[in-house]
C-alpha atoms as a PDB file:
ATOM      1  CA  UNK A   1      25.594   6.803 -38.645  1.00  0.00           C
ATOM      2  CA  UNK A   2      25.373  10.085 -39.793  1.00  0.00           C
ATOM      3  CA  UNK A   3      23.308  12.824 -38.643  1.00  0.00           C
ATOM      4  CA  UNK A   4      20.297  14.022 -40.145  1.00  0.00           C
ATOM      5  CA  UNK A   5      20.065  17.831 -41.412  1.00  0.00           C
ATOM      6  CA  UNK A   6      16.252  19.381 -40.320  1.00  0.00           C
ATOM      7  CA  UNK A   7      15.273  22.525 -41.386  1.00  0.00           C
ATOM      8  CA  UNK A   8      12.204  24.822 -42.227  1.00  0.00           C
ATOM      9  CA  UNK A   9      11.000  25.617 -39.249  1.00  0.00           C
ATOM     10  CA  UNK A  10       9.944  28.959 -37.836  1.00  0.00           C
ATOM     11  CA  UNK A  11       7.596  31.415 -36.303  1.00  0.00           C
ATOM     12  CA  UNK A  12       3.840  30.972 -37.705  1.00  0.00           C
ATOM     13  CA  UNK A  13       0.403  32.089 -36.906  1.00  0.00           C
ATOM     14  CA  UNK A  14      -1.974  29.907 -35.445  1.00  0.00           C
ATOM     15  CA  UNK A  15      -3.993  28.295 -38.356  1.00  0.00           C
ATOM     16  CA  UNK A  16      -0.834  28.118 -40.715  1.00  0.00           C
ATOM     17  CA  UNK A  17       1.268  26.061 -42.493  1.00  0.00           C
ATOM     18  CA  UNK A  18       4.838  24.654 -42.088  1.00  0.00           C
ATOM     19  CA  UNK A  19       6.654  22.026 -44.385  1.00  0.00           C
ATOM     20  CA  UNK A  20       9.827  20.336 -42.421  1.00  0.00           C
ATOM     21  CA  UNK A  21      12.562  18.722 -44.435  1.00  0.00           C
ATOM     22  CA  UNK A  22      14.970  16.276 -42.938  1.00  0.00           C
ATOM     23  CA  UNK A  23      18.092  15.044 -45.116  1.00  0.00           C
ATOM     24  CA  UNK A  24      20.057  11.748 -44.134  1.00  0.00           C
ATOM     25  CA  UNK A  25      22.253   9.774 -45.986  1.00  0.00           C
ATOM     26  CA  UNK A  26      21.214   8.051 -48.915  1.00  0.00           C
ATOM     27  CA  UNK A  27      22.005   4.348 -47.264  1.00  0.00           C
ATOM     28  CA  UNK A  28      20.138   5.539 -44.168  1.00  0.00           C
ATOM     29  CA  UNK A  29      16.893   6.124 -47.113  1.00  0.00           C
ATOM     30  CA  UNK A  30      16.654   3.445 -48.408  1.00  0.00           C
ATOM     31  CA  UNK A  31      17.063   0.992 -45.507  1.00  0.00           C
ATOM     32  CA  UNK A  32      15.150   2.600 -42.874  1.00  0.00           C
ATOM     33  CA  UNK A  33      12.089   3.444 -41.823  1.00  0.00           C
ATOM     34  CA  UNK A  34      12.129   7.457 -40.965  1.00  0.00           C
ATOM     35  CA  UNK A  35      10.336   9.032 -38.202  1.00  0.00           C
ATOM     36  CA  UNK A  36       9.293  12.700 -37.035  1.00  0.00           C
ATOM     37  CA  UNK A  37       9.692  13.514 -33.455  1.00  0.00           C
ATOM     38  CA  UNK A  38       9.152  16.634 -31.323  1.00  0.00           C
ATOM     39  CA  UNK A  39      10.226  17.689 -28.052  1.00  0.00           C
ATOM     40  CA  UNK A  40       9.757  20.762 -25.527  1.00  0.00           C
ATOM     41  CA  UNK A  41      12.301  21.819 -23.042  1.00  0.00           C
ATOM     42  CA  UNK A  42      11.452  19.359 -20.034  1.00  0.00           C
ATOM     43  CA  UNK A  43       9.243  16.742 -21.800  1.00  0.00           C
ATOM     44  CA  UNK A  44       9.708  13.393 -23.471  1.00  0.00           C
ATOM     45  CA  UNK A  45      10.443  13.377 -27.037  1.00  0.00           C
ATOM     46  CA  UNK A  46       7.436  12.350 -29.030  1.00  0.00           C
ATOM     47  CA  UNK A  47       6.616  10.213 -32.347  1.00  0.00           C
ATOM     48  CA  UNK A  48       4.666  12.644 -34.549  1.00  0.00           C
ATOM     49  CA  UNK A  49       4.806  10.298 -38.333  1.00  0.00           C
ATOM     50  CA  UNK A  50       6.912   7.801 -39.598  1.00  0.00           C
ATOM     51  CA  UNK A  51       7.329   6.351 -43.087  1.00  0.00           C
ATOM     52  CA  UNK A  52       8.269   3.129 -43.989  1.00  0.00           C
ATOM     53  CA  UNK A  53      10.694   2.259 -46.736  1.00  0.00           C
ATOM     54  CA  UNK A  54       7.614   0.972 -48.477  1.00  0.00           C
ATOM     55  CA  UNK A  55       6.154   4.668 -48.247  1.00  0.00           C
ATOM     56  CA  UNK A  56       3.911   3.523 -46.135  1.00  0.00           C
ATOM     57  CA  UNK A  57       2.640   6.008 -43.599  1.00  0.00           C
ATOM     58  CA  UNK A  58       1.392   6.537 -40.135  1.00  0.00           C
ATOM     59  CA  UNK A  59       0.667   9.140 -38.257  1.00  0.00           C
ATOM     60  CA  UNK A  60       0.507  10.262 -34.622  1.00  0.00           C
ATOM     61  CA  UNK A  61      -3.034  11.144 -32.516  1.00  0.00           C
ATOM     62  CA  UNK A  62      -2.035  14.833 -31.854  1.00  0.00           C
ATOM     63  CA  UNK A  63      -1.478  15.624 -35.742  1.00  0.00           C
ATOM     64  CA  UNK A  64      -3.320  12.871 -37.997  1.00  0.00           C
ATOM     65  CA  UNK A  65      -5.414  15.034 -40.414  1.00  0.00           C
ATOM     66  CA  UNK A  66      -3.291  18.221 -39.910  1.00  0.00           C
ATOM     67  CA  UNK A  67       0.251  16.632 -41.148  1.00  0.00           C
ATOM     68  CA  UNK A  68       1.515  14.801 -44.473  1.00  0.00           C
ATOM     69  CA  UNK A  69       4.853  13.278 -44.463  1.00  0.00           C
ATOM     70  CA  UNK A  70       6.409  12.487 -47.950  1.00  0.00           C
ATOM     71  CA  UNK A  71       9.648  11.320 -49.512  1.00  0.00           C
ATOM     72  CA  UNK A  72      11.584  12.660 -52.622  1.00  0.00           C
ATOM     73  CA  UNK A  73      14.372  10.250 -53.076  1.00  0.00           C
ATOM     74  CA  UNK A  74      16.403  12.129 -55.199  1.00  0.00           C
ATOM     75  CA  UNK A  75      17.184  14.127 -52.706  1.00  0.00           C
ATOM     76  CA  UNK A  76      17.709  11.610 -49.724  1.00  0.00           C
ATOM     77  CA  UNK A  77      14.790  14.019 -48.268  1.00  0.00           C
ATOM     78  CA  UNK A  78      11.767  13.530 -46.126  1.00  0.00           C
ATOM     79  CA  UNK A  79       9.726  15.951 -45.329  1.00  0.00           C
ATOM     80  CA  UNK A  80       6.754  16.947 -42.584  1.00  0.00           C
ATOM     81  CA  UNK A  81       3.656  19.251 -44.151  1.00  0.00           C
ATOM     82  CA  UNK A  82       1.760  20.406 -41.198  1.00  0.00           C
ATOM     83  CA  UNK A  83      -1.602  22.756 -41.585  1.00  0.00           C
ATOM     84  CA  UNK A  84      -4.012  23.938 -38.944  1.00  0.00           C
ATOM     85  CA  UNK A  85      -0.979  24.498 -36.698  1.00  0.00           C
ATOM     86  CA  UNK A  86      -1.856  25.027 -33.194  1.00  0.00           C
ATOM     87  CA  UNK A  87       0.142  26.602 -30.085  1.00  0.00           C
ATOM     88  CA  UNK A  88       0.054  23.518 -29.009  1.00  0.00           C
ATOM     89  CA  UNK A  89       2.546  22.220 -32.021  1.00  0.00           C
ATOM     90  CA  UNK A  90       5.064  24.269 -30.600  1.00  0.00           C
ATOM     91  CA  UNK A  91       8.286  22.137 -30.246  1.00  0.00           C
ATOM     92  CA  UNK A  92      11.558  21.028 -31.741  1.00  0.00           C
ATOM     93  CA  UNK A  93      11.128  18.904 -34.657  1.00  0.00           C
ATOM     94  CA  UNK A  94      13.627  16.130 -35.228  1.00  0.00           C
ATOM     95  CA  UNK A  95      14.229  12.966 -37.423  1.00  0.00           C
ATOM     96  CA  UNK A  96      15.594   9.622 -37.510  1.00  0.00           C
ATOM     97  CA  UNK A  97      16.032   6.709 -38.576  1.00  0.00           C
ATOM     98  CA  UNK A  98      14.249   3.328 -36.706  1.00  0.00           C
ATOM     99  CA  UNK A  99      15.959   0.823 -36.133  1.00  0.00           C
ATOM    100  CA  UNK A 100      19.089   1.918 -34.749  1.00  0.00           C
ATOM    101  CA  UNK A 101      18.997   5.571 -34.591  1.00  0.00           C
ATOM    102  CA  UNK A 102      21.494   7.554 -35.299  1.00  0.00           C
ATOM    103  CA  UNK A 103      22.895  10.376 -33.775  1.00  0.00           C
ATOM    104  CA  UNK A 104      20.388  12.992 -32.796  1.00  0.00           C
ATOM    105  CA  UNK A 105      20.263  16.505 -34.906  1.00  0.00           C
ATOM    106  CA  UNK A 106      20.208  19.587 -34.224  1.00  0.00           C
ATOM    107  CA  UNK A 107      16.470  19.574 -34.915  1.00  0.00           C
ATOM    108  CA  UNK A 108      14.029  22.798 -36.169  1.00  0.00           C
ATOM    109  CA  UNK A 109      12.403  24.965 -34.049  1.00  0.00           C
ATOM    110  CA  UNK A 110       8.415  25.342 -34.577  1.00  0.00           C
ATOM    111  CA  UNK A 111       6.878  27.841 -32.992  1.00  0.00           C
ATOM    112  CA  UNK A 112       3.002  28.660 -33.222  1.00  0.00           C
ATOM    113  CA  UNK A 113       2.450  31.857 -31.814  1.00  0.00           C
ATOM    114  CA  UNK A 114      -0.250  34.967 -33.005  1.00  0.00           C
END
């Protein structure tokens, strides 16, 4: 499977907003569900949102009411709104597929930081 592509990440302010795209492949779309992760240097990765082919959503504890996810599939593209962000949301976002994951990406850096 391919790779996802993430991108959009950066340096923001405490309070701010963020929006994270994530482009797979467009059999990958339309089959799959699609899930955010993060991850910090010497922790677990964790689930932040995932959307089901149905565009059903759910969202993660540590970000429901601060983070929309949202598809555009013209664009084989999901994407990760986040507001409020905290210090605490600092991480490397990544995304894939569930089942079967495919091979990890490169991810986007996130970091919250006045």
């Amino acid at each position: 499977q391919v790779q996802a592509v993430e991108s959009g990440g950066g340096l923001v302010q405490p309070g701010g907003p963020l929006r994270l795209s994530c482009v797979v492949s467009e059999s990958i779309f339309n089959t799959y569900e699609l899930r955010w992760y993060r991850q910090a240097p010497g922790r677990q990765r964790e689930l932040v949102a995932r959307i089901a082919p149905d565009d059903s959503i759910k969202y993660e504890e540590a970000v429901k009411g601060r983070v929309t996810s949202s598809k555009d599939s013209a664009k084989n593209t999901v994407y990760l709104q986040m507001n409020s962000l905290k210090p605490e949301d600092t991480d490397v976002y990544y995304c894939n597929n569930c089942p079967r994951p495919s091979r990890w990406g490169q991810g986007t850096q996130v970091t919250v930081s006045s």
